[in-house]
N, C-alpha and C. Protein backbone atom coordinates (compact mmCIF):
# COMPACT_ATOMS: atom_id res chain seq x y z
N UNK A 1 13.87 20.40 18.01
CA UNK A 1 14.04 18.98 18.30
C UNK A 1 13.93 18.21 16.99
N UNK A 2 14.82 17.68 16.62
CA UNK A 2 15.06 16.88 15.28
C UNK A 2 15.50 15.61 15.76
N UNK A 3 15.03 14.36 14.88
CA UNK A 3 15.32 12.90 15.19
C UNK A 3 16.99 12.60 14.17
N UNK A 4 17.48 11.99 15.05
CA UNK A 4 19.15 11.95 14.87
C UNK A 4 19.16 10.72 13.22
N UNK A 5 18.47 11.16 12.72
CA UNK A 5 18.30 9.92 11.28
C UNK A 5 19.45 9.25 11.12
N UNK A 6 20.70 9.76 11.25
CA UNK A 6 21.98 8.40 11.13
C UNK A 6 21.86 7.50 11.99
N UNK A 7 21.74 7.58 13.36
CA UNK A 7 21.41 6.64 14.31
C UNK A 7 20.08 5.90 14.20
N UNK A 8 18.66 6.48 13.45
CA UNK A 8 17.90 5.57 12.55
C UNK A 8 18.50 4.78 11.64
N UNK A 9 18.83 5.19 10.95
CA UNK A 9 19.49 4.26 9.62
C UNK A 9 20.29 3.32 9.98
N UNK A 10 21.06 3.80 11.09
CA UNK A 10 22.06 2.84 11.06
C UNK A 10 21.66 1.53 11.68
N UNK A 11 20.69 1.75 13.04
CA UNK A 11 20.03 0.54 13.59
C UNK A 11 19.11 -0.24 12.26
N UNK A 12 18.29 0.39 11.51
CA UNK A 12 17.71 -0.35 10.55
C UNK A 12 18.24 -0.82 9.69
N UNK A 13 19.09 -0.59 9.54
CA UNK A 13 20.12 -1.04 8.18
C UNK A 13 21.38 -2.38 8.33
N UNK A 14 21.46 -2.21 9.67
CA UNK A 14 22.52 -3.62 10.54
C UNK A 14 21.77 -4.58 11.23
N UNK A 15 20.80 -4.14 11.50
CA UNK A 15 20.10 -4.74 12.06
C UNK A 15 18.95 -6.04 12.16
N UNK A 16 19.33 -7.22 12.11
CA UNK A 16 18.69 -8.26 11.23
C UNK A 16 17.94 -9.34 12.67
N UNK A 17 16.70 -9.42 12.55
CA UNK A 17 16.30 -10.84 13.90
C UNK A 17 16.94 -11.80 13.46
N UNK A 18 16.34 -12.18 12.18
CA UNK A 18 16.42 -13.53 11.86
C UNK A 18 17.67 -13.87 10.98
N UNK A 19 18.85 -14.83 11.18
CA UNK A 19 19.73 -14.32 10.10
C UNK A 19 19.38 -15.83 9.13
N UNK A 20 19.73 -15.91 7.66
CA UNK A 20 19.04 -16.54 6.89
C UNK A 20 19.73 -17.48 6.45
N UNK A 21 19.43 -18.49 6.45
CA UNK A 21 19.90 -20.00 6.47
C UNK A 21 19.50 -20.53 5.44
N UNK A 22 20.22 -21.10 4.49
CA UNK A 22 19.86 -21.76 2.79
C UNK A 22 20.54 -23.46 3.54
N UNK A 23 19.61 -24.00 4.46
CA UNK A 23 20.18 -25.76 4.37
C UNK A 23 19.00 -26.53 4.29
N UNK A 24 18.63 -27.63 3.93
CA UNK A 24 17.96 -28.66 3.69
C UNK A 24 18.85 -29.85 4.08
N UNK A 25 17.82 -31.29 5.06
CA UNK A 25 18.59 -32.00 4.77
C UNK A 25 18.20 -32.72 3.98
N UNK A 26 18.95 -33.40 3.53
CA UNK A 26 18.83 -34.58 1.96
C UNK A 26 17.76 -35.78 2.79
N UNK A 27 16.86 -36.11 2.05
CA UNK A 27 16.28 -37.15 2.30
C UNK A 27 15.51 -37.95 0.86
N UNK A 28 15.29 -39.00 0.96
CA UNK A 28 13.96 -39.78 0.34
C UNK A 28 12.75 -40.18 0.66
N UNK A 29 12.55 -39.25 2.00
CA UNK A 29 11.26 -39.85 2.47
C UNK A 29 10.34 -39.02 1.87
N UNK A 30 8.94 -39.52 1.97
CA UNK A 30 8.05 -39.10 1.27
C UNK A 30 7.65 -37.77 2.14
N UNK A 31 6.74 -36.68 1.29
CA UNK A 31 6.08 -35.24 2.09
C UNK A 31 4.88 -35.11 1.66
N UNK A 32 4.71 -34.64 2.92
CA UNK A 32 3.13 -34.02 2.64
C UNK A 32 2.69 -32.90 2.37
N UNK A 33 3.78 -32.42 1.38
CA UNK A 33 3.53 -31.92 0.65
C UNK A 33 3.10 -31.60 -0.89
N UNK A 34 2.28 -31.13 -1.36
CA UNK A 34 1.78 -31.23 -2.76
C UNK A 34 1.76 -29.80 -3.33
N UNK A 35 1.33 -30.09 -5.06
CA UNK A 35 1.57 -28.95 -5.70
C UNK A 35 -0.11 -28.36 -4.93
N UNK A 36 -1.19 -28.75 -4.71
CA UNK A 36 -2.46 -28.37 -3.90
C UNK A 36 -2.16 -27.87 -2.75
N UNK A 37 -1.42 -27.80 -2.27
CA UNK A 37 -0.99 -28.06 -0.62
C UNK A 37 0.58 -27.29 -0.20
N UNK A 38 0.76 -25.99 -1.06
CA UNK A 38 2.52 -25.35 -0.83
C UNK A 38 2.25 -24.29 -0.32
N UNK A 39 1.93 -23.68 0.63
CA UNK A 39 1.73 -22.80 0.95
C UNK A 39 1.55 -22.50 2.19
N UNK A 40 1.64 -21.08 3.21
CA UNK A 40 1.72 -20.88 4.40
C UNK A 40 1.29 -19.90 4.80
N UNK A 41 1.83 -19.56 5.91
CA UNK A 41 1.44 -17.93 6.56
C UNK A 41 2.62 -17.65 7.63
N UNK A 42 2.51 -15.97 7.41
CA UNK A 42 3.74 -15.38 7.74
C UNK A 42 3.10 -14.40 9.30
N UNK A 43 2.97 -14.47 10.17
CA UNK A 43 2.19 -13.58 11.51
C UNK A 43 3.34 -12.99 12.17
N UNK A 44 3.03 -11.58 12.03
CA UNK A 44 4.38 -10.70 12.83
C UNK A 44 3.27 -10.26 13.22
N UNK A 45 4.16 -10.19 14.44
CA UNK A 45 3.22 -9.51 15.73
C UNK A 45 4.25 -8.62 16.56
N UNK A 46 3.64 -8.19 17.77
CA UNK A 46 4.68 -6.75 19.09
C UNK A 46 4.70 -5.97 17.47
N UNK A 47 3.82 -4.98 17.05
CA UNK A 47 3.21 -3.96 16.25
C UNK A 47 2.23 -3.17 17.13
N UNK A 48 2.66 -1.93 16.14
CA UNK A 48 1.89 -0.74 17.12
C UNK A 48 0.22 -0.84 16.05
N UNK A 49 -0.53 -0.39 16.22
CA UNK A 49 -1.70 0.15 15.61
C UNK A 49 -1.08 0.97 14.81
N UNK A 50 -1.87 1.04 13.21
CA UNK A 50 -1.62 2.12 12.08
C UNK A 50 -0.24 1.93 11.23
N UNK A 51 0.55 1.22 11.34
CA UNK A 51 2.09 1.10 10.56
C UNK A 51 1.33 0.06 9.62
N UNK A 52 2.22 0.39 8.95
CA UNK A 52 2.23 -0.62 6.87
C UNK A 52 3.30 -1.31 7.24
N UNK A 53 3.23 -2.78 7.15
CA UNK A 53 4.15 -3.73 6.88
C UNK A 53 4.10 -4.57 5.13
N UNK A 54 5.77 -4.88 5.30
CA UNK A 54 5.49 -5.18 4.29
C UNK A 54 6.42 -6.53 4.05
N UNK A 55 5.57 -7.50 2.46
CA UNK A 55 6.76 -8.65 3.11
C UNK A 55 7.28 -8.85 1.17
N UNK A 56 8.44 -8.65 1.12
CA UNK A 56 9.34 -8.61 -0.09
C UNK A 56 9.72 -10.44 -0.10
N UNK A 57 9.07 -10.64 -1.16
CA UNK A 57 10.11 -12.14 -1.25
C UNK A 57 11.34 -12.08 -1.74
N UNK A 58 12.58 -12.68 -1.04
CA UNK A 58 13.66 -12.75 -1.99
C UNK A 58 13.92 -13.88 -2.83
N UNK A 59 13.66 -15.20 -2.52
CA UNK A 59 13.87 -16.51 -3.29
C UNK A 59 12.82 -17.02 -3.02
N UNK A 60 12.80 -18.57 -4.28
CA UNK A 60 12.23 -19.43 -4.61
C UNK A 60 12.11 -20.56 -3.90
N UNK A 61 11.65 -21.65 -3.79
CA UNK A 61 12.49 -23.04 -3.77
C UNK A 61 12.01 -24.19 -4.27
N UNK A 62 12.95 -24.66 -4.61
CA UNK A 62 12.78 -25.75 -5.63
C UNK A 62 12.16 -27.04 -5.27
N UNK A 63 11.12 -27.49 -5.63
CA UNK A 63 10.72 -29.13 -4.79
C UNK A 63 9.97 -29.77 -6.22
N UNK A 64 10.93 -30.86 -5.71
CA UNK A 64 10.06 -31.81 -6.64
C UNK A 64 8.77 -32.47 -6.36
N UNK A 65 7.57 -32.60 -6.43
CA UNK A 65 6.35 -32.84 -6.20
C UNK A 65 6.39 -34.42 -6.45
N UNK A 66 7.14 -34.80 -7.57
CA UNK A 66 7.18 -36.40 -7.55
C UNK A 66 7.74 -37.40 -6.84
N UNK A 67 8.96 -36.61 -6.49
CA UNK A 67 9.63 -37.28 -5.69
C UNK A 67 9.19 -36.81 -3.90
N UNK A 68 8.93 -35.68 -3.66
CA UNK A 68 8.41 -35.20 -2.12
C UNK A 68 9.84 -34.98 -1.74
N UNK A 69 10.38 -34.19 -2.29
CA UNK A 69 11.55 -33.52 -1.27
C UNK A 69 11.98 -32.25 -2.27
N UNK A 70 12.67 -31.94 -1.77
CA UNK A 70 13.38 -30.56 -2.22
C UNK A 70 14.32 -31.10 -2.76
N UNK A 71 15.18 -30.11 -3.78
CA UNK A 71 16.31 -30.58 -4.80
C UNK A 71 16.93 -29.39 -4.94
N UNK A 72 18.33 -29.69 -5.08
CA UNK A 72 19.48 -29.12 -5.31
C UNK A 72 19.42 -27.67 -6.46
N UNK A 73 19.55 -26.65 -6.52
CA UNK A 73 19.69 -25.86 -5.21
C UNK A 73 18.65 -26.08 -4.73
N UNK A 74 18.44 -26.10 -2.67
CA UNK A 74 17.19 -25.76 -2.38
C UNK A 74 16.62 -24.24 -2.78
N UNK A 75 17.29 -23.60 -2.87
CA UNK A 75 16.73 -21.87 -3.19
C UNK A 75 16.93 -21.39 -4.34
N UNK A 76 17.04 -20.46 -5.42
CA UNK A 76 17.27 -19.52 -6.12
C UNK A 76 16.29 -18.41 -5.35
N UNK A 77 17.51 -17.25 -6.16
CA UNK A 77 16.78 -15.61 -6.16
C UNK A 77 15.82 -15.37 -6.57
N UNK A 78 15.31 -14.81 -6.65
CA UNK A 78 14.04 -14.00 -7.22
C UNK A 78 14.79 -13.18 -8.76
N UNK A 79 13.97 -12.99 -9.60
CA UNK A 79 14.86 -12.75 -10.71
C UNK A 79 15.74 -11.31 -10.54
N UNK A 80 14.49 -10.53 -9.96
CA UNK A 80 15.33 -8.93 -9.99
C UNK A 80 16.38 -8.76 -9.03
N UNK A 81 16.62 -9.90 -7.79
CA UNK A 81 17.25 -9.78 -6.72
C UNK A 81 18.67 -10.44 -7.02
N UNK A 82 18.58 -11.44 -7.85
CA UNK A 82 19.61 -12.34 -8.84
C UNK A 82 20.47 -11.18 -9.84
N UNK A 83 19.50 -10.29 -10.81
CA UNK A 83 20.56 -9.55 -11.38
C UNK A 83 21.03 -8.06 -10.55
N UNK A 84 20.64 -7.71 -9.53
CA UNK A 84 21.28 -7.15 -9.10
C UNK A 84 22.62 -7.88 -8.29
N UNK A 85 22.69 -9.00 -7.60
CA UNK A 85 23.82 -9.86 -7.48
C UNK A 85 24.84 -10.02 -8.80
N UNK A 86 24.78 -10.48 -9.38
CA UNK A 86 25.17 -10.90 -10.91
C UNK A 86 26.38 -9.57 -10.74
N UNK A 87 25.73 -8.52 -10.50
CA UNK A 87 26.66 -7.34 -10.94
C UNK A 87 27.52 -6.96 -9.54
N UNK A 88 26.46 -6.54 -8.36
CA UNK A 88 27.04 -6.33 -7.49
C UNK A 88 28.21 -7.20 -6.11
N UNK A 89 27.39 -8.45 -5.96
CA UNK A 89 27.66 -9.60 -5.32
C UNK A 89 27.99 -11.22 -6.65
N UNK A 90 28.86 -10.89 -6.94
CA UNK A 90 28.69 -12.39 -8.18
C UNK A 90 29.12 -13.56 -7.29
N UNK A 91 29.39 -13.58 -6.40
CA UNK A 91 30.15 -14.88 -5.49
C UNK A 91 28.81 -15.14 -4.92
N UNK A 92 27.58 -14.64 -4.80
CA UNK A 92 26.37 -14.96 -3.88
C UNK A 92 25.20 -15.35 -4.64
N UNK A 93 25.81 -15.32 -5.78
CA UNK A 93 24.34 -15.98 -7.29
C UNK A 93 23.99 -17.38 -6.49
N UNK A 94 25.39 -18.24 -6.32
CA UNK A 94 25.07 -19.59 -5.82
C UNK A 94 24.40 -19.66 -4.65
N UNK A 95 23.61 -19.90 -4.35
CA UNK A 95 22.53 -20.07 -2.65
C UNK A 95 23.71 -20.68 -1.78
N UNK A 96 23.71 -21.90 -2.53
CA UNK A 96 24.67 -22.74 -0.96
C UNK A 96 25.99 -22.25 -0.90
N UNK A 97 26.53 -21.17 -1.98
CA UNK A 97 27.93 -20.34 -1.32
C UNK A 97 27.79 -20.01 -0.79
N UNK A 98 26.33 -18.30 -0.81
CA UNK A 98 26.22 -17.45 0.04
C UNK A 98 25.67 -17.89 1.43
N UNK A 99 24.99 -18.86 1.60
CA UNK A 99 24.69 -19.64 3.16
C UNK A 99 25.85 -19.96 3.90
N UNK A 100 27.37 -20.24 3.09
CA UNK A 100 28.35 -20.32 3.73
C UNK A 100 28.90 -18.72 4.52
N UNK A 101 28.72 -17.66 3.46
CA UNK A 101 29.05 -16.60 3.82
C UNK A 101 28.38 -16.11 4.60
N UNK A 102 27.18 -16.22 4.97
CA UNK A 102 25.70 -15.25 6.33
C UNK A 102 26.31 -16.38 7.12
N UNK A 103 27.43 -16.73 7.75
CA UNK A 103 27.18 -17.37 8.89
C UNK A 103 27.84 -16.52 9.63
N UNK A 104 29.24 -15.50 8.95
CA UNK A 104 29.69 -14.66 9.49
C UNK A 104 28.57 -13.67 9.83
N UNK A 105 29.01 -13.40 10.88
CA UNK A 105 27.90 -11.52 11.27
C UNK A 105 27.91 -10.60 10.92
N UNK A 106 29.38 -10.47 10.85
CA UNK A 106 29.55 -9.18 10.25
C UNK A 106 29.19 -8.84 8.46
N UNK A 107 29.46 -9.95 8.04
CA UNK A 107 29.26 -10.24 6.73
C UNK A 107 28.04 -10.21 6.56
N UNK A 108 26.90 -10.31 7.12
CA UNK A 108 25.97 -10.60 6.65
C UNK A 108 25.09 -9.39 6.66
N UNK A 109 25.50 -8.60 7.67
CA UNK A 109 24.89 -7.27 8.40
C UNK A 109 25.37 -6.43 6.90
N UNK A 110 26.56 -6.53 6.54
CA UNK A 110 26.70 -5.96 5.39
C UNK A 110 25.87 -5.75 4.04
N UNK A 111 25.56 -7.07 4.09
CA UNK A 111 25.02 -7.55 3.01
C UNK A 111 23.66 -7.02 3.07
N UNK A 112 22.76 -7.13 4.08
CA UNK A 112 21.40 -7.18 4.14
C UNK A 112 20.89 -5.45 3.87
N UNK A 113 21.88 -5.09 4.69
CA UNK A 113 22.38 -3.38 5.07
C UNK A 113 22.01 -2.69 3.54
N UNK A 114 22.79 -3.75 2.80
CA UNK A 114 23.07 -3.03 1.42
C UNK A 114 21.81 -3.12 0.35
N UNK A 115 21.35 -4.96 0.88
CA UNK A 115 20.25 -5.41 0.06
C UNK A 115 18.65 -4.54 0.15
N UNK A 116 18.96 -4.34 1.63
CA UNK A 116 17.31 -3.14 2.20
C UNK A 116 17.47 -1.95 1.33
N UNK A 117 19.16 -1.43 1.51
CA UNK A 117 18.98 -0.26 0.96
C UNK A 117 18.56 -0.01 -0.41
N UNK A 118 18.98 -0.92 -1.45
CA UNK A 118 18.47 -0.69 -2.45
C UNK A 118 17.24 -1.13 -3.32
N UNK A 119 16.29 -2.66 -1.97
CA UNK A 119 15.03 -2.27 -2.34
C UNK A 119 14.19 -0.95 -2.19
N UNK A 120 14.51 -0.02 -0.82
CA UNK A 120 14.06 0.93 -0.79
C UNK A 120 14.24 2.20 -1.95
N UNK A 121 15.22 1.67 -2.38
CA UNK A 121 15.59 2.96 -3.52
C UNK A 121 14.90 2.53 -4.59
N UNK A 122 14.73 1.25 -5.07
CA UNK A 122 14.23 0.39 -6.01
C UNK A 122 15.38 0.23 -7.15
N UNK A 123 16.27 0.55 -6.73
CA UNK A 123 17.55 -0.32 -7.46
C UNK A 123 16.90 -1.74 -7.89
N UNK A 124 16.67 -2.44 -6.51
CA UNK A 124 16.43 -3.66 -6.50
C UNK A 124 14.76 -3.38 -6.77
N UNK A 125 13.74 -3.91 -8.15
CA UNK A 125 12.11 -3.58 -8.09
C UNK A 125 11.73 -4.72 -8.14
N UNK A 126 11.16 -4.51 -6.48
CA UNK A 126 10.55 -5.94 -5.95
C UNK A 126 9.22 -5.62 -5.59
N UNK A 127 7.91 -5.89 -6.04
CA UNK A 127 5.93 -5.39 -5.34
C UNK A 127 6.19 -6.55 -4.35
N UNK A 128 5.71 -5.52 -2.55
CA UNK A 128 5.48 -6.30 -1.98
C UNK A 128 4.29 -6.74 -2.03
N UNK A 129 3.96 -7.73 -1.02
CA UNK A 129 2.61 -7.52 -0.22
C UNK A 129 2.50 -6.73 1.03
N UNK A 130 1.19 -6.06 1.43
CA UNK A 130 1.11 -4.58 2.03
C UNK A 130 -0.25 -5.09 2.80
N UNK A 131 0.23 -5.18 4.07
CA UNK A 131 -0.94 -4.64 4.98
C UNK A 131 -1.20 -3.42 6.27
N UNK A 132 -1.64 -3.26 6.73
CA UNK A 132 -2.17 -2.01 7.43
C UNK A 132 -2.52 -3.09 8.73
N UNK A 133 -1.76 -2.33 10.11
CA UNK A 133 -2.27 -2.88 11.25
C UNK A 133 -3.40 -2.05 11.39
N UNK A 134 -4.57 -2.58 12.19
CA UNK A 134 -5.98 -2.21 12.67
C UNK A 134 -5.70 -1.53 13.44
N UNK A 135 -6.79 -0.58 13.98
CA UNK A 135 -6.49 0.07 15.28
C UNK A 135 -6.09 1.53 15.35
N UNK A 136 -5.88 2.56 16.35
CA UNK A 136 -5.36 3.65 16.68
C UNK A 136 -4.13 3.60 17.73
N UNK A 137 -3.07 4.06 17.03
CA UNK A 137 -2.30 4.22 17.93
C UNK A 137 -2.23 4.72 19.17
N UNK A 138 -1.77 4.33 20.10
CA UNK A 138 -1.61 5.53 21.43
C UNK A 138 -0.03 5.70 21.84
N UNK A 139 -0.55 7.17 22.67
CA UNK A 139 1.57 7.68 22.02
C UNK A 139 1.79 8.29 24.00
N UNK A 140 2.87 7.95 24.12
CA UNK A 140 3.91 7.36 23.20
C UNK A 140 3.70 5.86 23.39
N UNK A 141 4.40 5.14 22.46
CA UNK A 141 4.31 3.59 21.92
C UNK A 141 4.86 3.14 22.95
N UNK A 142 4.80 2.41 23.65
CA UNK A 142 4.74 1.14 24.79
C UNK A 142 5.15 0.18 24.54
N UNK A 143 5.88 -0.86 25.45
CA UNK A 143 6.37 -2.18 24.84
C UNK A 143 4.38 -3.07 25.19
N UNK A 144 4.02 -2.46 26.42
CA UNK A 144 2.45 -2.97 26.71
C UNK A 144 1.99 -2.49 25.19
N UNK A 145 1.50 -1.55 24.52
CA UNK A 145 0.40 -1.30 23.84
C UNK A 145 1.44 -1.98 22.30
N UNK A 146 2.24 -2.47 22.15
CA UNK A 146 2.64 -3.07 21.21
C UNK A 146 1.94 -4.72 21.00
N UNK A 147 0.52 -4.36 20.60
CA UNK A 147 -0.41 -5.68 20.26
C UNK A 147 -0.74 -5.92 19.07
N UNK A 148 -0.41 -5.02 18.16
CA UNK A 148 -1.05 -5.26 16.67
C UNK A 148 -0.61 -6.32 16.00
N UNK A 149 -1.08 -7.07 14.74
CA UNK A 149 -0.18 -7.74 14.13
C UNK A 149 -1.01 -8.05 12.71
N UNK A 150 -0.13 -8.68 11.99
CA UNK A 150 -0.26 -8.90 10.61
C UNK A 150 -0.55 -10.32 10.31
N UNK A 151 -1.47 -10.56 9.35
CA UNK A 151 -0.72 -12.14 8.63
C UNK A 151 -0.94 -12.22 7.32
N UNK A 152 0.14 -12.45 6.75
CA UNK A 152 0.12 -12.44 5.14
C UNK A 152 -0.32 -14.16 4.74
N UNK A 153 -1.27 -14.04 4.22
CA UNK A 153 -1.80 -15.94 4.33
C UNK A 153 -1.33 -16.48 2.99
N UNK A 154 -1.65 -17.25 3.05
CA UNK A 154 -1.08 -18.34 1.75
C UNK A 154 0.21 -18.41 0.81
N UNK A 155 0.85 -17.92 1.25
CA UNK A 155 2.57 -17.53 0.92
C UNK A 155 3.15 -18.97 0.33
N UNK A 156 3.85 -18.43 -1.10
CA UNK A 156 4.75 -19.85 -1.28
C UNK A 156 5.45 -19.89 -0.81
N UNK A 157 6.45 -21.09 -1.18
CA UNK A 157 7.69 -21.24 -0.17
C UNK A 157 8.53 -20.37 -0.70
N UNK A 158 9.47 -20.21 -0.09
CA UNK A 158 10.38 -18.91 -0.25
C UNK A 158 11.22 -18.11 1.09
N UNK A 159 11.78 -17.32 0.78
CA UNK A 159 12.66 -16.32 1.99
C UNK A 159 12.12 -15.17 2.03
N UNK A 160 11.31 -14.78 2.89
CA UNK A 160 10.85 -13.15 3.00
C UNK A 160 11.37 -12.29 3.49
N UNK A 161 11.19 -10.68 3.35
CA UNK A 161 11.86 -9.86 3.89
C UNK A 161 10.58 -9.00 4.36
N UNK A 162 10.48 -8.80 5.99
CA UNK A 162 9.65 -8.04 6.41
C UNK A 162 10.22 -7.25 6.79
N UNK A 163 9.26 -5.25 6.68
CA UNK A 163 9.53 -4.06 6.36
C UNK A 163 8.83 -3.37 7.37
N UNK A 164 8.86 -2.49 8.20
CA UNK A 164 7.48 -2.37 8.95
C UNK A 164 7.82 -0.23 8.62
N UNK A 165 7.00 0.12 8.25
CA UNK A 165 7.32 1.72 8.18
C UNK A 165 6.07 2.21 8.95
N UNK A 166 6.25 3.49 8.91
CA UNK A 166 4.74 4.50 9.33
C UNK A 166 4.38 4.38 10.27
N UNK A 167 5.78 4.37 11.43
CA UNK A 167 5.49 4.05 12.75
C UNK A 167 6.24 5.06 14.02
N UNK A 168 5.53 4.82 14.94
CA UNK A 168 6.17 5.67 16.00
C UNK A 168 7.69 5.01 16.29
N UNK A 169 7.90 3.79 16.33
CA UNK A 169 8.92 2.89 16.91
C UNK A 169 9.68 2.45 15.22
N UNK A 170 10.88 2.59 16.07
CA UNK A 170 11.76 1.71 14.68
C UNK A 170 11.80 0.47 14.84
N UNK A 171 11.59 -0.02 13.67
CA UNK A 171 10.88 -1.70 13.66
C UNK A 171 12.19 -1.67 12.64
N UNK A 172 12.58 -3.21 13.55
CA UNK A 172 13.88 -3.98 13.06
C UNK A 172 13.47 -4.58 11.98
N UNK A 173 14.11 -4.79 10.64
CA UNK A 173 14.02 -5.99 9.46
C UNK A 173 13.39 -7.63 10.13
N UNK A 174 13.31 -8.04 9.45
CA UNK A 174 13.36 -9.77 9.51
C UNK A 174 13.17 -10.32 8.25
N UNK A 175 14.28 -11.35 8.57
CA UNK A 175 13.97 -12.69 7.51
C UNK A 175 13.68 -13.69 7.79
N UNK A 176 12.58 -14.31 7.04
CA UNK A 176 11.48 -15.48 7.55
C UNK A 176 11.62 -16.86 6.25
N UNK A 177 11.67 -17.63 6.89
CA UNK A 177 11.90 -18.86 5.66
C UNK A 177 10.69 -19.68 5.77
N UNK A 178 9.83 -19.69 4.74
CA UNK A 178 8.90 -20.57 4.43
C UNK A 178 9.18 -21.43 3.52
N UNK A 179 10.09 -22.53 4.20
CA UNK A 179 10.59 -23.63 3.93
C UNK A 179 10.27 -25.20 4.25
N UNK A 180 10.46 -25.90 3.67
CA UNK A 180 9.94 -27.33 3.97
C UNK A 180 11.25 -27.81 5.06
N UNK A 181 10.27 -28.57 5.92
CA UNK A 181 11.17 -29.47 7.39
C UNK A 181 10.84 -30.54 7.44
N UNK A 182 11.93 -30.93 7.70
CA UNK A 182 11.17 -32.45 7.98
C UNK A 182 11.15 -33.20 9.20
N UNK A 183 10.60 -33.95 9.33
CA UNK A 183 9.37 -34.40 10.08
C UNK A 183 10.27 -35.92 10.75
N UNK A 184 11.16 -35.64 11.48
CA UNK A 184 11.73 -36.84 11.84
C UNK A 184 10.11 -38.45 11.93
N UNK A 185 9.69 -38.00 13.11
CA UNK A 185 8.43 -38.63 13.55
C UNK A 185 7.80 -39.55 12.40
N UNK A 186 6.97 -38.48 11.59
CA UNK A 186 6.55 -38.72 10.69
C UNK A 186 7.13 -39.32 9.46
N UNK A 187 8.25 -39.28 9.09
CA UNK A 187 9.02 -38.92 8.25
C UNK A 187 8.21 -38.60 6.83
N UNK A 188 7.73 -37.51 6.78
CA UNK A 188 7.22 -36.59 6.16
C UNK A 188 7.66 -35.00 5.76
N UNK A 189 7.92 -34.30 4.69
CA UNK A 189 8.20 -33.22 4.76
C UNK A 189 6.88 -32.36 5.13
N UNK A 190 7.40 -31.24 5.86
CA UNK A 190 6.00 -30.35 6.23
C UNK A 190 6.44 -28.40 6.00
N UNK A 191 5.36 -28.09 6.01
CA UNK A 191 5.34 -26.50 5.08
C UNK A 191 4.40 -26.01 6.51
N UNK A 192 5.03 -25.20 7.80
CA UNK A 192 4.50 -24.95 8.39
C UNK A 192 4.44 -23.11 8.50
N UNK A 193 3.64 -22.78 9.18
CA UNK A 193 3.44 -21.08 8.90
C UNK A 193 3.98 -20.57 10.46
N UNK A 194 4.89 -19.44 9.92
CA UNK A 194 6.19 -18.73 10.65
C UNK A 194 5.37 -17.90 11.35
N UNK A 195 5.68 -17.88 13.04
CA UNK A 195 5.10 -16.57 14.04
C UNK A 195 6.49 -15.77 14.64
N UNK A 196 6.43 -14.60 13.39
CA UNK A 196 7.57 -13.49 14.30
C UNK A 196 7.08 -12.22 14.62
N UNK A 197 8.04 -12.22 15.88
CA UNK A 197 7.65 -11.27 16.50
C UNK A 197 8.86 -10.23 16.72
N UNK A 198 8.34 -9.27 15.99
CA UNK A 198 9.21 -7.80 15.73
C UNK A 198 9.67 -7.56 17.07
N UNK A 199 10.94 -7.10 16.49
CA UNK A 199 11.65 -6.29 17.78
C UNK A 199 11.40 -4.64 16.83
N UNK A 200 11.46 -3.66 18.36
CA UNK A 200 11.83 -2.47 18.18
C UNK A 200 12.27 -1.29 19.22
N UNK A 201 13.05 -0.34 18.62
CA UNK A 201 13.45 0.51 19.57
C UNK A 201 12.56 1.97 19.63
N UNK A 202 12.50 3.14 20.86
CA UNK A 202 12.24 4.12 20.61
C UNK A 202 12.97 4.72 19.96
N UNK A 203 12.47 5.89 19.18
CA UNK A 203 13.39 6.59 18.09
C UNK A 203 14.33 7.49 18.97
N UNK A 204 15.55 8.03 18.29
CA UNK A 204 16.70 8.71 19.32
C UNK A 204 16.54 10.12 18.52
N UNK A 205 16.08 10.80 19.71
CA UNK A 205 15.58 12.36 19.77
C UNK A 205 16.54 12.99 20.54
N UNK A 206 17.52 13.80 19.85
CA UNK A 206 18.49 14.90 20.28
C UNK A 206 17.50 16.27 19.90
N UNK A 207 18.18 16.90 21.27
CA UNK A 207 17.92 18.42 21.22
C UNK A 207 19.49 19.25 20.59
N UNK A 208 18.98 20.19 19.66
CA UNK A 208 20.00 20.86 18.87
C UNK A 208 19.79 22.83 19.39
């Protein structure tokens, strides 16, 4: 009994929750946000006990602190994630091109497909941050006993890429934006902290 690994790969590798959005809208209103005050938290949760997650930043974002809003680009890459674009993707250096291009699906599944693959190889050398769910697993993995969860705290703003390995269940990618919103109400910009919750499948076990 051997696990069918192309049919792994292939679900992990196309497979995206969140698809990733580079828009801001333009404003002048003031935020409450400060250079004291940029920061968040990232909580993935539906995790088994015992798996390593992990959260890769890919971009930056740009805010002006004097003025209280974000500025043009809202994003850049991360540097190592930028020169691997440069060479491989040069049409996607620009943020607000490539936000035009992830709106397609198929396009984007491509892209991400390609981008996972070669942080894992470390083509792309990105240190995540690394935590360990609590707990003992119980097998087989359950959509019930799927209670564990993570939170990576104080995160700048930025686009993350969460990783989940060392698990009974194949845990789908996600991309998470810890980004500034604004605050119709208030009219205030605000830096609020992201709750996702992993999808996953049982692994596909052929008999040979």
């Amino acid at each position: 009994m051997v696990k069918n690994i192309n049919t792994i790969k292939l679900i992990i590798l196309i497979s995206i929750l969140i698809i990733l959005i580079f828009s801001f809208t333009k404003t002048n209103s003031y935020a409450n946000i400060t250079q004291e005050s940029n920061t968040a938290d990232i909580i993935a949760s539906k995790i088994e006990a015992g798996v390593k997650v992990y959260a890769y930043r890919l971009t930056t974002v740009n805010y002006d602190y004097l003025a209280n809003q974000p500025i043009s680009p809202p994003y850049e890459w991360v540097e190592n994630v930028k020169k691997w674009l440069e060479i491989s993707y040069p049409e996607y250096v620009d943020t607000e091109k490539f936000a035009e291009k992830v709106k397609n699906h198929d396009t984007s599944k491509k892209f991400y497909s390609e981008l996972i693959s070669k942080i894992k190889d470390e083509t792309i050398k990105l240190t995540p941050l690394e935590k360990e769910v609590s707990g003992e697993a119980q097998y087989p993995v359950t959509n019930q006993n799927l209670t564990g969860s993570v939170t990576f705290e104080n995160l700048e703003m930025g686009t993350y890429l969460i990783l989940i390995e060392n698990g009974y269940r194949v845990y789908l990618p996600s991309i998470v934006n810890l980004t500034p919103e604004f605050n119709e109400e208030t009219k205030e910009w605000e830096l609020n902290n992201q709750q996702v919750l992993i999808k996953s499948t049982n692994p596909q076990i052929k008999k040979w």
